[in-house]
Structure formats: structure tokens, C-alpha cells
N, C-alpha and C. Protein backbone atom coordinates (compact mmCIF):
# COMPACT_ATOMS: atom_id res chain seq x y z
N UNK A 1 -19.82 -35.31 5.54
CA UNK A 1 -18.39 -35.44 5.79
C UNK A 1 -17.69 -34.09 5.70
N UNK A 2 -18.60 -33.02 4.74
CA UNK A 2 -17.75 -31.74 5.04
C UNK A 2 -17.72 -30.95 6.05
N UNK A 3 -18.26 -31.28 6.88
CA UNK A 3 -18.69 -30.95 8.31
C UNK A 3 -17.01 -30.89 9.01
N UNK A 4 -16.65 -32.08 9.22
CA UNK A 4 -15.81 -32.66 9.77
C UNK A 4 -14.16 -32.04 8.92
N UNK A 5 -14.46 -32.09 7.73
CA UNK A 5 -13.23 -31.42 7.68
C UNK A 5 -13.12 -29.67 7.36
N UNK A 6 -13.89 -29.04 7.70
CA UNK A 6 -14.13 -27.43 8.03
C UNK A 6 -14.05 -27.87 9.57
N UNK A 7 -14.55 -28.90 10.69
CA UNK A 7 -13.73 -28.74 11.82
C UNK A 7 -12.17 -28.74 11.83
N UNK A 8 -11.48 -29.50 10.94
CA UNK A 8 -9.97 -30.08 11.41
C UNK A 8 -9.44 -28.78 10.82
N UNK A 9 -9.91 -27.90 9.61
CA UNK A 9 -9.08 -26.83 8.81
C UNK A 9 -9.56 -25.50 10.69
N UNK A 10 -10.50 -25.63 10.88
CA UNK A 10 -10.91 -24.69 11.73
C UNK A 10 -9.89 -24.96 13.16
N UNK A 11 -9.63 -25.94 13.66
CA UNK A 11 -8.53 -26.65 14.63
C UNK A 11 -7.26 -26.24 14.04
N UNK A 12 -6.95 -26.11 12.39
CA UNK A 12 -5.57 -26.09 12.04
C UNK A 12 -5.28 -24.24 12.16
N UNK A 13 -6.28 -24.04 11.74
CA UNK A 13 -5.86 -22.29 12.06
C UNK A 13 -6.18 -21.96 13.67
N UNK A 14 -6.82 -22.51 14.13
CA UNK A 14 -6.59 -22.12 16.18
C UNK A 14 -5.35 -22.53 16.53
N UNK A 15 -4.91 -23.56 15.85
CA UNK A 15 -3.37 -23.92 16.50
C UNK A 15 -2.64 -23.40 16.12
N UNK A 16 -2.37 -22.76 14.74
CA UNK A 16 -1.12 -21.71 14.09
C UNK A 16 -1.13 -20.17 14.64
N UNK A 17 -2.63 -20.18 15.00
CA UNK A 17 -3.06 -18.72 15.99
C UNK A 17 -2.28 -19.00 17.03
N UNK A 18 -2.79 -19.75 17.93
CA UNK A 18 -2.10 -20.38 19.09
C UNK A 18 -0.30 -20.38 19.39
N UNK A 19 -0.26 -20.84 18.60
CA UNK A 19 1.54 -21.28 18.29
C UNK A 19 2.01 -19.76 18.17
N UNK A 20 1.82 -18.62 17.28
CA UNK A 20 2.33 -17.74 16.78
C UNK A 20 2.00 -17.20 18.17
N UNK A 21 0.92 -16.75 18.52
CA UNK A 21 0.94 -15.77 19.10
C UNK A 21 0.96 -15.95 21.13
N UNK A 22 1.36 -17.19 21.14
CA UNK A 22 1.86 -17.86 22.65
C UNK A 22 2.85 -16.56 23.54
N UNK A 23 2.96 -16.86 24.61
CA UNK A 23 3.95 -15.57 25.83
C UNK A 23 5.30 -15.96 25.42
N UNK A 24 6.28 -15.77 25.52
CA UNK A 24 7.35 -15.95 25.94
C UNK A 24 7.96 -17.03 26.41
N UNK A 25 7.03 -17.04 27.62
CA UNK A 25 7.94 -18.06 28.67
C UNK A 25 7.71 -19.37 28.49
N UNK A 26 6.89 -19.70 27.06
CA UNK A 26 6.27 -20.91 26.86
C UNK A 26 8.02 -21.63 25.90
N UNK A 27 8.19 -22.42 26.08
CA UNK A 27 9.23 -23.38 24.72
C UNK A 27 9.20 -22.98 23.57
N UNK A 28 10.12 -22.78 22.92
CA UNK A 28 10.17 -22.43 21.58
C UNK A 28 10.04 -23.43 20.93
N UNK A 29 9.83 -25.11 21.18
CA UNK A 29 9.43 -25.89 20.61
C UNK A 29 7.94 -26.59 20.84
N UNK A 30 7.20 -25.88 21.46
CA UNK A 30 6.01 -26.18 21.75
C UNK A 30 5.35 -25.20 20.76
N UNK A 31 5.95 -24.09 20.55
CA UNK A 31 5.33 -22.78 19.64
C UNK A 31 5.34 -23.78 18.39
N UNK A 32 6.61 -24.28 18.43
CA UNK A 32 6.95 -24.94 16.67
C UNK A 32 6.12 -26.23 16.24
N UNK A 33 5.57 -26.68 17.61
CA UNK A 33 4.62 -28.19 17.42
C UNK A 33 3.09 -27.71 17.22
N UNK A 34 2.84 -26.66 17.64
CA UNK A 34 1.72 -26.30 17.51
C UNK A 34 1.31 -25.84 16.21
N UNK A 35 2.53 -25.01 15.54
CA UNK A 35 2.58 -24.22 14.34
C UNK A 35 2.78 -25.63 13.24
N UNK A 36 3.26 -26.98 13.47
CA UNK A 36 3.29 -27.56 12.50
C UNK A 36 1.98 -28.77 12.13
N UNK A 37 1.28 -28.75 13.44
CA UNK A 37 0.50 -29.98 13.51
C UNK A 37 -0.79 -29.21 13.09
N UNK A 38 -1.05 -27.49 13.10
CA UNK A 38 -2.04 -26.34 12.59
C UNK A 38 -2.13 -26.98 11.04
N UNK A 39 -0.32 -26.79 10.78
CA UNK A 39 -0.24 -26.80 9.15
C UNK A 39 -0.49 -28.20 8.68
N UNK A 40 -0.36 -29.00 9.63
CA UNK A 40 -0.84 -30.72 9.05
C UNK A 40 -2.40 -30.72 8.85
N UNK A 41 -2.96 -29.98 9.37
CA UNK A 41 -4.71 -30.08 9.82
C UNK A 41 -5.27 -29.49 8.78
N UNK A 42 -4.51 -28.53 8.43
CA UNK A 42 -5.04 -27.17 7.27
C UNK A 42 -4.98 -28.42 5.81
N UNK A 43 -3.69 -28.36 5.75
CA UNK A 43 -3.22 -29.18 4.62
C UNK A 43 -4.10 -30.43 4.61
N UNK A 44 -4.51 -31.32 5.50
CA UNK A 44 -5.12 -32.85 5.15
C UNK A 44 -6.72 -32.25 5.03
N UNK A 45 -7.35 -31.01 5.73
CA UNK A 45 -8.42 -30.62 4.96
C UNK A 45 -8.39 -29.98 3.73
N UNK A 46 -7.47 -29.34 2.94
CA UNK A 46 -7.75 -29.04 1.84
C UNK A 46 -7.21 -30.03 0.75
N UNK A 47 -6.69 -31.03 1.35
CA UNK A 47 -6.57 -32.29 0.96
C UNK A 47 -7.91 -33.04 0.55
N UNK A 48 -8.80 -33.04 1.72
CA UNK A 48 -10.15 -33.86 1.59
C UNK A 48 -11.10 -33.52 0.78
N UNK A 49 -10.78 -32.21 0.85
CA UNK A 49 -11.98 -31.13 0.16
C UNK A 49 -12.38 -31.34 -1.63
N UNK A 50 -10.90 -31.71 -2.21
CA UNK A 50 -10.57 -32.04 -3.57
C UNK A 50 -11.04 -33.26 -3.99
N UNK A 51 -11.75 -32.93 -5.38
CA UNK A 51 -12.45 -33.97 -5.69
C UNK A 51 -11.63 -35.54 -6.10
N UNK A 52 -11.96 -36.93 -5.87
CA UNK A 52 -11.13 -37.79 -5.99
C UNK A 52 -10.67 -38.33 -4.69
N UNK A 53 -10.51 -37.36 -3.82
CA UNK A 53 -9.24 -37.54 -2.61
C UNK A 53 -10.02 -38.78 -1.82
N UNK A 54 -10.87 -39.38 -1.96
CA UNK A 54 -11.36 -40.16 -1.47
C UNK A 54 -11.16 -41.98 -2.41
N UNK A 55 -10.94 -41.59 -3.27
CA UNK A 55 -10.29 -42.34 -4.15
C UNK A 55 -8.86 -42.82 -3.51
N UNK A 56 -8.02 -41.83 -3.92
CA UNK A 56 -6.92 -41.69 -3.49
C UNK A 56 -6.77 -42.76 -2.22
N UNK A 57 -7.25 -42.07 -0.92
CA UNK A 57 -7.24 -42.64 0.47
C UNK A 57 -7.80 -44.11 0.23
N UNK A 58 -8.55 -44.50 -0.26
CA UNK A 58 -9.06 -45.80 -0.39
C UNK A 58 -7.85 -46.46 -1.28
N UNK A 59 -7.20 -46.29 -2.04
CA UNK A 59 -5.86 -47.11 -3.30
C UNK A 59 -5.10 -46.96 -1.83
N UNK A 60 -4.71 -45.87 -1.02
CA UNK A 60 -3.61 -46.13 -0.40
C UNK A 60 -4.05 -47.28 0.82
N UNK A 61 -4.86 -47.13 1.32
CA UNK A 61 -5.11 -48.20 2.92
C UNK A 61 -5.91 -49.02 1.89
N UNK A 62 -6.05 -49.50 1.12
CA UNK A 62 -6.47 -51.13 -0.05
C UNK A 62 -7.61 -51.24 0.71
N UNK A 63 -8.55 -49.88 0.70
CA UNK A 63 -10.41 -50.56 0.86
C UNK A 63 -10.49 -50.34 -0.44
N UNK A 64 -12.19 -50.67 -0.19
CA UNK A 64 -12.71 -50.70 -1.67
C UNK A 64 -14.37 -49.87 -1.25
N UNK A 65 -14.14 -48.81 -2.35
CA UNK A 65 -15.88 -48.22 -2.60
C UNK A 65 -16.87 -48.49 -2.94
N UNK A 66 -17.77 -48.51 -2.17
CA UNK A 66 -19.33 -49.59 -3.22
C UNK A 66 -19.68 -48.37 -3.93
């Protein structure tokens, strides 16, 4: 499973790369969607990474761990 979230942290810094360093002529709110959905990706992998957090996610959506 740590596979998968070193992809989404690795997706969250290409998109804050992305966002920051875009042309000009692109939307200044496309720069800002890119730069925030980077920081959602970064954040819910170093979210996952922490021990428990799987706990956590299971109390909130009411599964249960064998």
C-alpha cells in the first residue's frame, strides 16, 4: 500500500510544480486548482503514511478490520 501513496505524494508535487510554474496565458484559476488539489495529494499521503491512519479511515466510513 506504500507504493500507492509515494504515487499520490509524487502526483501532489508534479501538480504544485505544474501550477507554479504554468505560462501566463493559462487562468489564474487553473494555476490555483492545480496548486490546491497538489496540496490535497501531498497532505492525504502524509496523512496515510502515519501510523493508525488506517484506523482512523475505517471509524470514519464504519468498516471494520479483521
Amino acid at each position: 500500500m506504500g507504493v500507492w501513496y509515494f504515487l499520490i505524494l509524487f502526483v501532489g508535487l508534479f501538480l504544485i510544480v505544474k501550477g507554479l510554474f504554468m505560462k501566463k496565458q493559462s487562468l489564474f484559476i487553473k494555476k490555483i486548482g492545480f496548486v490546491f488539489v497538489g496540496l490535497l495529494c501531498i497532505s492525504f499521503s502524509i496523512f496515510m503514511f502515519t501510523p493508525g491512519s488506517a484506523e482512523i479511515i475505517s471509524d470514519w466510513l464504519n468498516l471494520t478490520i479483521d
